[in-house]
N, C-alpha and C. Protein backbone atom coordinates (compact mmCIF):
# COMPACT_ATOMS: atom_id res chain seq x y z
N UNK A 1 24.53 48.45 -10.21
CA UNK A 1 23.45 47.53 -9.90
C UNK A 1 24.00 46.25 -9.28
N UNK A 2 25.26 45.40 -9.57
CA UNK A 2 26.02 44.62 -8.95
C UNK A 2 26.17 44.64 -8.17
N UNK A 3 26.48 46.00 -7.13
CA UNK A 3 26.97 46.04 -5.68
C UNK A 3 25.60 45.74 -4.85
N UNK A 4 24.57 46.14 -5.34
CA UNK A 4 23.09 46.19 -4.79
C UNK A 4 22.50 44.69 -4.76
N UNK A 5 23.05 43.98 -5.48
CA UNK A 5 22.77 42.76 -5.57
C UNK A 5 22.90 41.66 -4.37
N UNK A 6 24.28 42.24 -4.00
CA UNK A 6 25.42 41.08 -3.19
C UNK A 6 24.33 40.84 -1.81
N UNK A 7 23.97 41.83 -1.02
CA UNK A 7 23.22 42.41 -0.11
C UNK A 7 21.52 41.74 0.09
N UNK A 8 21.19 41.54 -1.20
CA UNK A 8 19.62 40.76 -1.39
C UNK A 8 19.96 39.95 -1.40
N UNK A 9 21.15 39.31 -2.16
CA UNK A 9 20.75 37.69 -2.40
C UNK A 9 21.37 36.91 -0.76
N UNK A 10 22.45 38.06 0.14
CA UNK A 10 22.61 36.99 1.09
C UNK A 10 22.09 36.91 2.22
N UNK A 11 20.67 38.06 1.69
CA UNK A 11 19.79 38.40 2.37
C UNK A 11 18.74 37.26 2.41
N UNK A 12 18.15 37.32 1.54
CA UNK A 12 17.57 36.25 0.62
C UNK A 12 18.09 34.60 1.14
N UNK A 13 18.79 34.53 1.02
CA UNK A 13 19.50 33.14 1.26
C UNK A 13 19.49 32.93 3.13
N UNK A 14 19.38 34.06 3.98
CA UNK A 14 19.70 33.69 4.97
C UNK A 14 17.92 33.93 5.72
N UNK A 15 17.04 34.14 4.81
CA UNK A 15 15.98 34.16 5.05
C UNK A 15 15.19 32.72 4.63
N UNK A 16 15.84 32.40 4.14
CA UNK A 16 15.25 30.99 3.66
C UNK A 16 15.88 30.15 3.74
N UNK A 17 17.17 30.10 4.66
CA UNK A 17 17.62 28.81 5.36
C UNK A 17 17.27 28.99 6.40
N UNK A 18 17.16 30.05 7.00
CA UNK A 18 16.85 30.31 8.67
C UNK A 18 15.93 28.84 9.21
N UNK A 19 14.40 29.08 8.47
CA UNK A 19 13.13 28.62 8.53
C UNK A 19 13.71 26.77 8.47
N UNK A 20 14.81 26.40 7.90
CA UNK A 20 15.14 24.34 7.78
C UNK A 20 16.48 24.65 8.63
N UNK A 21 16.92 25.89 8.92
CA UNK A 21 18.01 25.29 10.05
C UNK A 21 17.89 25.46 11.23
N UNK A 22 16.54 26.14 11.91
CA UNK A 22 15.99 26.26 13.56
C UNK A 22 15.47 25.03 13.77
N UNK A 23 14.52 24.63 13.14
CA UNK A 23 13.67 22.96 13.82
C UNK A 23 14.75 21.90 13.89
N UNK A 24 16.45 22.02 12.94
CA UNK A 24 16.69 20.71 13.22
C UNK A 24 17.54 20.89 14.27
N UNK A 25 18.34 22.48 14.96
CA UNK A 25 18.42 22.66 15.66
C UNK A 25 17.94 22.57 16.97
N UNK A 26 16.90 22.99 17.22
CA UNK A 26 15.78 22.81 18.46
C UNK A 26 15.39 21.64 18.62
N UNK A 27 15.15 20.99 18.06
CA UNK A 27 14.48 19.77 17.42
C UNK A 27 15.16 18.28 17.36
N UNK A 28 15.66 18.90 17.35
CA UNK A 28 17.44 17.63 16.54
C UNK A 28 17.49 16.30 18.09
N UNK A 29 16.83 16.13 19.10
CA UNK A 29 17.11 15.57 20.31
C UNK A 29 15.60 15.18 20.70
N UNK A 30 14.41 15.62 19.77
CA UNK A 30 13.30 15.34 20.42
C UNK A 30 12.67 14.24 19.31
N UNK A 31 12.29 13.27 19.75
CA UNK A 31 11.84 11.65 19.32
C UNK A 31 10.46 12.44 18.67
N UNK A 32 10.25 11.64 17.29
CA UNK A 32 9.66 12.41 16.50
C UNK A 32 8.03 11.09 16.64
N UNK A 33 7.16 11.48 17.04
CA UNK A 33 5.71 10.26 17.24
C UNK A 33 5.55 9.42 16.35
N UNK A 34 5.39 8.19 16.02
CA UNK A 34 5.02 7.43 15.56
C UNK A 34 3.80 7.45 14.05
N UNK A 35 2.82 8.25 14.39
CA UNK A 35 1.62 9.07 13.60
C UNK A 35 2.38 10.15 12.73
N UNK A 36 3.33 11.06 13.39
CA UNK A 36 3.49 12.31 12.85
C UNK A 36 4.85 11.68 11.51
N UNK A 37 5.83 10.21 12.26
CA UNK A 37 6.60 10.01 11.10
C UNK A 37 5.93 9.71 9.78
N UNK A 38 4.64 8.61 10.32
CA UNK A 38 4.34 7.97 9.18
C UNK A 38 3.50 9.03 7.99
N UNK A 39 2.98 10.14 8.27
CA UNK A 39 2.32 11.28 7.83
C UNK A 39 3.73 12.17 6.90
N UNK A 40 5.16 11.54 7.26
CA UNK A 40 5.93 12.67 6.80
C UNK A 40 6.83 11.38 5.60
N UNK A 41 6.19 10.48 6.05
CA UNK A 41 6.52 9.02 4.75
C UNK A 41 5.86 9.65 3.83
N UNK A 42 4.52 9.59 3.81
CA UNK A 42 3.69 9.97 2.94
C UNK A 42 3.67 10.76 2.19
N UNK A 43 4.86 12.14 2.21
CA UNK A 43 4.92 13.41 1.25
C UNK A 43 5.65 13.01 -0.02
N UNK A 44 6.45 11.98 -0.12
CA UNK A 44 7.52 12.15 -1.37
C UNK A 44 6.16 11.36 -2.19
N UNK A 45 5.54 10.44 -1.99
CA UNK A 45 4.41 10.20 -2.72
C UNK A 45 3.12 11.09 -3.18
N UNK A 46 2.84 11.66 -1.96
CA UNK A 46 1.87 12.82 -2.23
C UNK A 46 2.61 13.81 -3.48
N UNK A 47 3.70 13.97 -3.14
CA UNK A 47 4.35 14.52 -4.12
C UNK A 47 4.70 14.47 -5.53
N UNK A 48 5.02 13.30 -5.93
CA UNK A 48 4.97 12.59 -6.91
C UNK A 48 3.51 12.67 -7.69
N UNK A 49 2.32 12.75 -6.98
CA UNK A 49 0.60 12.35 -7.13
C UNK A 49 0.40 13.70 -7.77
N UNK A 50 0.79 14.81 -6.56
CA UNK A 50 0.51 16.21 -6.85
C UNK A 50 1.78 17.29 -8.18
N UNK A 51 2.46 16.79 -8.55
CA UNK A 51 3.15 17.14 -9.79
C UNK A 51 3.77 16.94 -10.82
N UNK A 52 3.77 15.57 -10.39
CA UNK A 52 4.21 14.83 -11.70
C UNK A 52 2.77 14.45 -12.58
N UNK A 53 2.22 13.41 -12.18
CA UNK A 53 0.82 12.82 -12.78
C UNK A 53 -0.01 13.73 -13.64
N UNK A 54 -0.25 14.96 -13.47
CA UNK A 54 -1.35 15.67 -14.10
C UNK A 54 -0.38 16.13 -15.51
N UNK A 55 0.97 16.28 -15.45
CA UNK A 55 1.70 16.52 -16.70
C UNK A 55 2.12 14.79 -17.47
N UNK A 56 1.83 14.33 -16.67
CA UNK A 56 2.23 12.84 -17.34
C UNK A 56 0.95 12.72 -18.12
N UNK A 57 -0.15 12.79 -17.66
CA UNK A 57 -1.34 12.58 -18.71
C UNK A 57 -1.36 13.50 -20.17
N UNK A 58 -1.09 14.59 -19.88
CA UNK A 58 -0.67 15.20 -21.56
C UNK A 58 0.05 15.72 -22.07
N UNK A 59 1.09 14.42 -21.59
CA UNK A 59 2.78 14.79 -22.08
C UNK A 59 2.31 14.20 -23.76
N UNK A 60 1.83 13.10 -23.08
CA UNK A 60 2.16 12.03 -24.48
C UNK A 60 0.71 12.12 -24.94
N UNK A 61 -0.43 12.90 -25.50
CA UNK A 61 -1.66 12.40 -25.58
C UNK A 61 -2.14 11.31 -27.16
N UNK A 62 -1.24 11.27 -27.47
CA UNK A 62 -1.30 10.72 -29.13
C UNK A 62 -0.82 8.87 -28.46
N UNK A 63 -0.64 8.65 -27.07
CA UNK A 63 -0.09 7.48 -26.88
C UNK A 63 -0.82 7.13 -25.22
N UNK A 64 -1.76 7.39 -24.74
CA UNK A 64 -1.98 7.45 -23.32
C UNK A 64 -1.59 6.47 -22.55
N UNK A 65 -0.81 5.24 -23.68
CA UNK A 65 -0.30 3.53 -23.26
C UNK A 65 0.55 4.08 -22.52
N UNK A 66 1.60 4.75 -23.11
CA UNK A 66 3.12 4.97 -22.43
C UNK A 66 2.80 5.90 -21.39
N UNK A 67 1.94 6.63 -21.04
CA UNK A 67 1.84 7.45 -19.82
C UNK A 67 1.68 6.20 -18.70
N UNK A 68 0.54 5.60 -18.92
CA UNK A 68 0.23 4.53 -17.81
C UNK A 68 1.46 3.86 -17.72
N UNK A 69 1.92 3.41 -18.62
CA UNK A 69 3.07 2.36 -17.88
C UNK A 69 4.10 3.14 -17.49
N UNK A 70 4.19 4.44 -17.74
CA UNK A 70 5.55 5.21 -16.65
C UNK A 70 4.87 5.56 -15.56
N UNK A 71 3.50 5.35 -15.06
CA UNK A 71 2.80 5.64 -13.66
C UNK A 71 2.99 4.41 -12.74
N UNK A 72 2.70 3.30 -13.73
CA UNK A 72 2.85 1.89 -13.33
C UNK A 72 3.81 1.61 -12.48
N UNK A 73 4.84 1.90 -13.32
CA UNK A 73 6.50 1.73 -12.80
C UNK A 73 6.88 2.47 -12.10
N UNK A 74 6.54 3.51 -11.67
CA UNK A 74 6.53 4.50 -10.47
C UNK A 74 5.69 3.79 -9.42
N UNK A 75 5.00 3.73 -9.69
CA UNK A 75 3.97 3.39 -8.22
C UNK A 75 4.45 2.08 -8.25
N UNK A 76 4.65 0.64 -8.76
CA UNK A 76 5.18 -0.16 -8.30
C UNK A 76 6.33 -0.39 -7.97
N UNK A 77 7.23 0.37 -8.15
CA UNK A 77 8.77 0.66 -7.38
C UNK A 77 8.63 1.34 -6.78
N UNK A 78 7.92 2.54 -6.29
CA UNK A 78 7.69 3.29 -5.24
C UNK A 78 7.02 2.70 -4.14
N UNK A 79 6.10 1.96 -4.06
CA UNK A 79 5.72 0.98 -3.33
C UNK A 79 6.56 0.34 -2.30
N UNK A 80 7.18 -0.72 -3.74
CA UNK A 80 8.03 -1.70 -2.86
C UNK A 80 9.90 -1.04 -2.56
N UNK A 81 10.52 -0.17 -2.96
CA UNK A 81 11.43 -0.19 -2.73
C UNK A 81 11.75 1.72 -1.97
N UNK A 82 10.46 2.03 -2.36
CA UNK A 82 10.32 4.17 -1.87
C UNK A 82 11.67 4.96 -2.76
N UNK A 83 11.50 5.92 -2.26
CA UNK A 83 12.42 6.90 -2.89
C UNK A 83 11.71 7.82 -3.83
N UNK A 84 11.76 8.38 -4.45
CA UNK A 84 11.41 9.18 -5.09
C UNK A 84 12.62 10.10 -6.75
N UNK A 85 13.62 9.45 -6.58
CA UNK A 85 14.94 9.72 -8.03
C UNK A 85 14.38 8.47 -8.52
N UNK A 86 14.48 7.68 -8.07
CA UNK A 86 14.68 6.01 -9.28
C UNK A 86 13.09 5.81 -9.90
N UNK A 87 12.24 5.95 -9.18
CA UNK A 87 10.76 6.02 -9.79
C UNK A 87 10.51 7.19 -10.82
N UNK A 88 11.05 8.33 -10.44
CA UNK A 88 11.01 9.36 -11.10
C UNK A 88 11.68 8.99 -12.85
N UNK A 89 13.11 8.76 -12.45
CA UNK A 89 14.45 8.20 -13.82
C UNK A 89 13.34 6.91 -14.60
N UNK A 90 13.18 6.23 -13.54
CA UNK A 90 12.48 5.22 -14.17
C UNK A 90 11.32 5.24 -15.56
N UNK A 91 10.32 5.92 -14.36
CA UNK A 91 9.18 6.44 -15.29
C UNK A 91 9.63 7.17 -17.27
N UNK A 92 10.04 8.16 -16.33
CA UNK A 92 11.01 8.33 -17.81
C UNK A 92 11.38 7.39 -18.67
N UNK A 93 12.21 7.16 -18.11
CA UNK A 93 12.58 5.47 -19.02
C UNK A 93 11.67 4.63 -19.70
N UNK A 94 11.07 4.36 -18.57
CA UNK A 94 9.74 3.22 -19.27
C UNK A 94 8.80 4.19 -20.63
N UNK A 95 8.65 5.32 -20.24
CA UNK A 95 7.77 6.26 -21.02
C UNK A 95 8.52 6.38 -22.17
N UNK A 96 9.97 6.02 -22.37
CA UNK A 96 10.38 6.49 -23.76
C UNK A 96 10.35 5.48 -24.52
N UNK A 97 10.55 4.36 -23.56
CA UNK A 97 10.60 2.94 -24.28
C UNK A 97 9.64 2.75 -25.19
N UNK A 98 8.43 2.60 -24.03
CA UNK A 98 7.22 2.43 -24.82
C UNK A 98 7.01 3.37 -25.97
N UNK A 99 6.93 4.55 -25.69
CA UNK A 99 6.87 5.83 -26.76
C UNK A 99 7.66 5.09 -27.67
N UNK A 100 8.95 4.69 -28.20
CA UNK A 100 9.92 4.05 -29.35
C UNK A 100 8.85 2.62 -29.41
N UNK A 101 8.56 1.58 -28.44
CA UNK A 101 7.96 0.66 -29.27
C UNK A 101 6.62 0.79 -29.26
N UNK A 102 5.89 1.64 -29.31
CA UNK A 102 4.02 1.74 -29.45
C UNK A 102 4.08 2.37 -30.66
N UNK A 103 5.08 3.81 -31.09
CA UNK A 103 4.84 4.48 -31.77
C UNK A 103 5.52 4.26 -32.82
């Protein structure tokens, strides 16, 4: 079953880099619009909105304080400074804090 393996996975792997290593190839020399950058700003937040948030509300439901203020601190460092690790670490952070001093 090992030998059968080797064959899918670098199968597998070269099927799903293909698809992020042609556009930056082809791509890699053509000035990206003004509209289309600011639309591709917008995903690490959309992102953040669409999978983090709906588990942040009933992570903690015995405390709904400490959820808000690890949303808080995300969206106001995400705001002003972007990224998407340090808002993320953050949130955490703030959420345990509070969780140790609310609870």
């Amino acid at each position: 079953m090992g030998d059968n393996l080797i064959p899918l996975i670098l199968g597998m792997a070269a099927v799903t880099y293909g698809p992020r290593l042609l556009p930056f190839l082809f791509f890699s020399n053509t000035p990206i619009p003004r509209r289309v950058d600011a639309f591709l700003k917008c995903i690490p937040v959309a992102a953040i909105g669409a999978l983090i948030i709906p588990g942040v509300m009933t992570a903690t439901p015995e405390l709904p304080q400490a959820a808000l203020l690890g949303i808080g601190f995300t969206a106001v460092y995400g705001f002003f400074k972007g990224g998407i690790i340090v808002p993320v670490l953050g949130s955490v952070g703030v959420t345990y804090l509070a969780l140790a001093g609310l609870g």
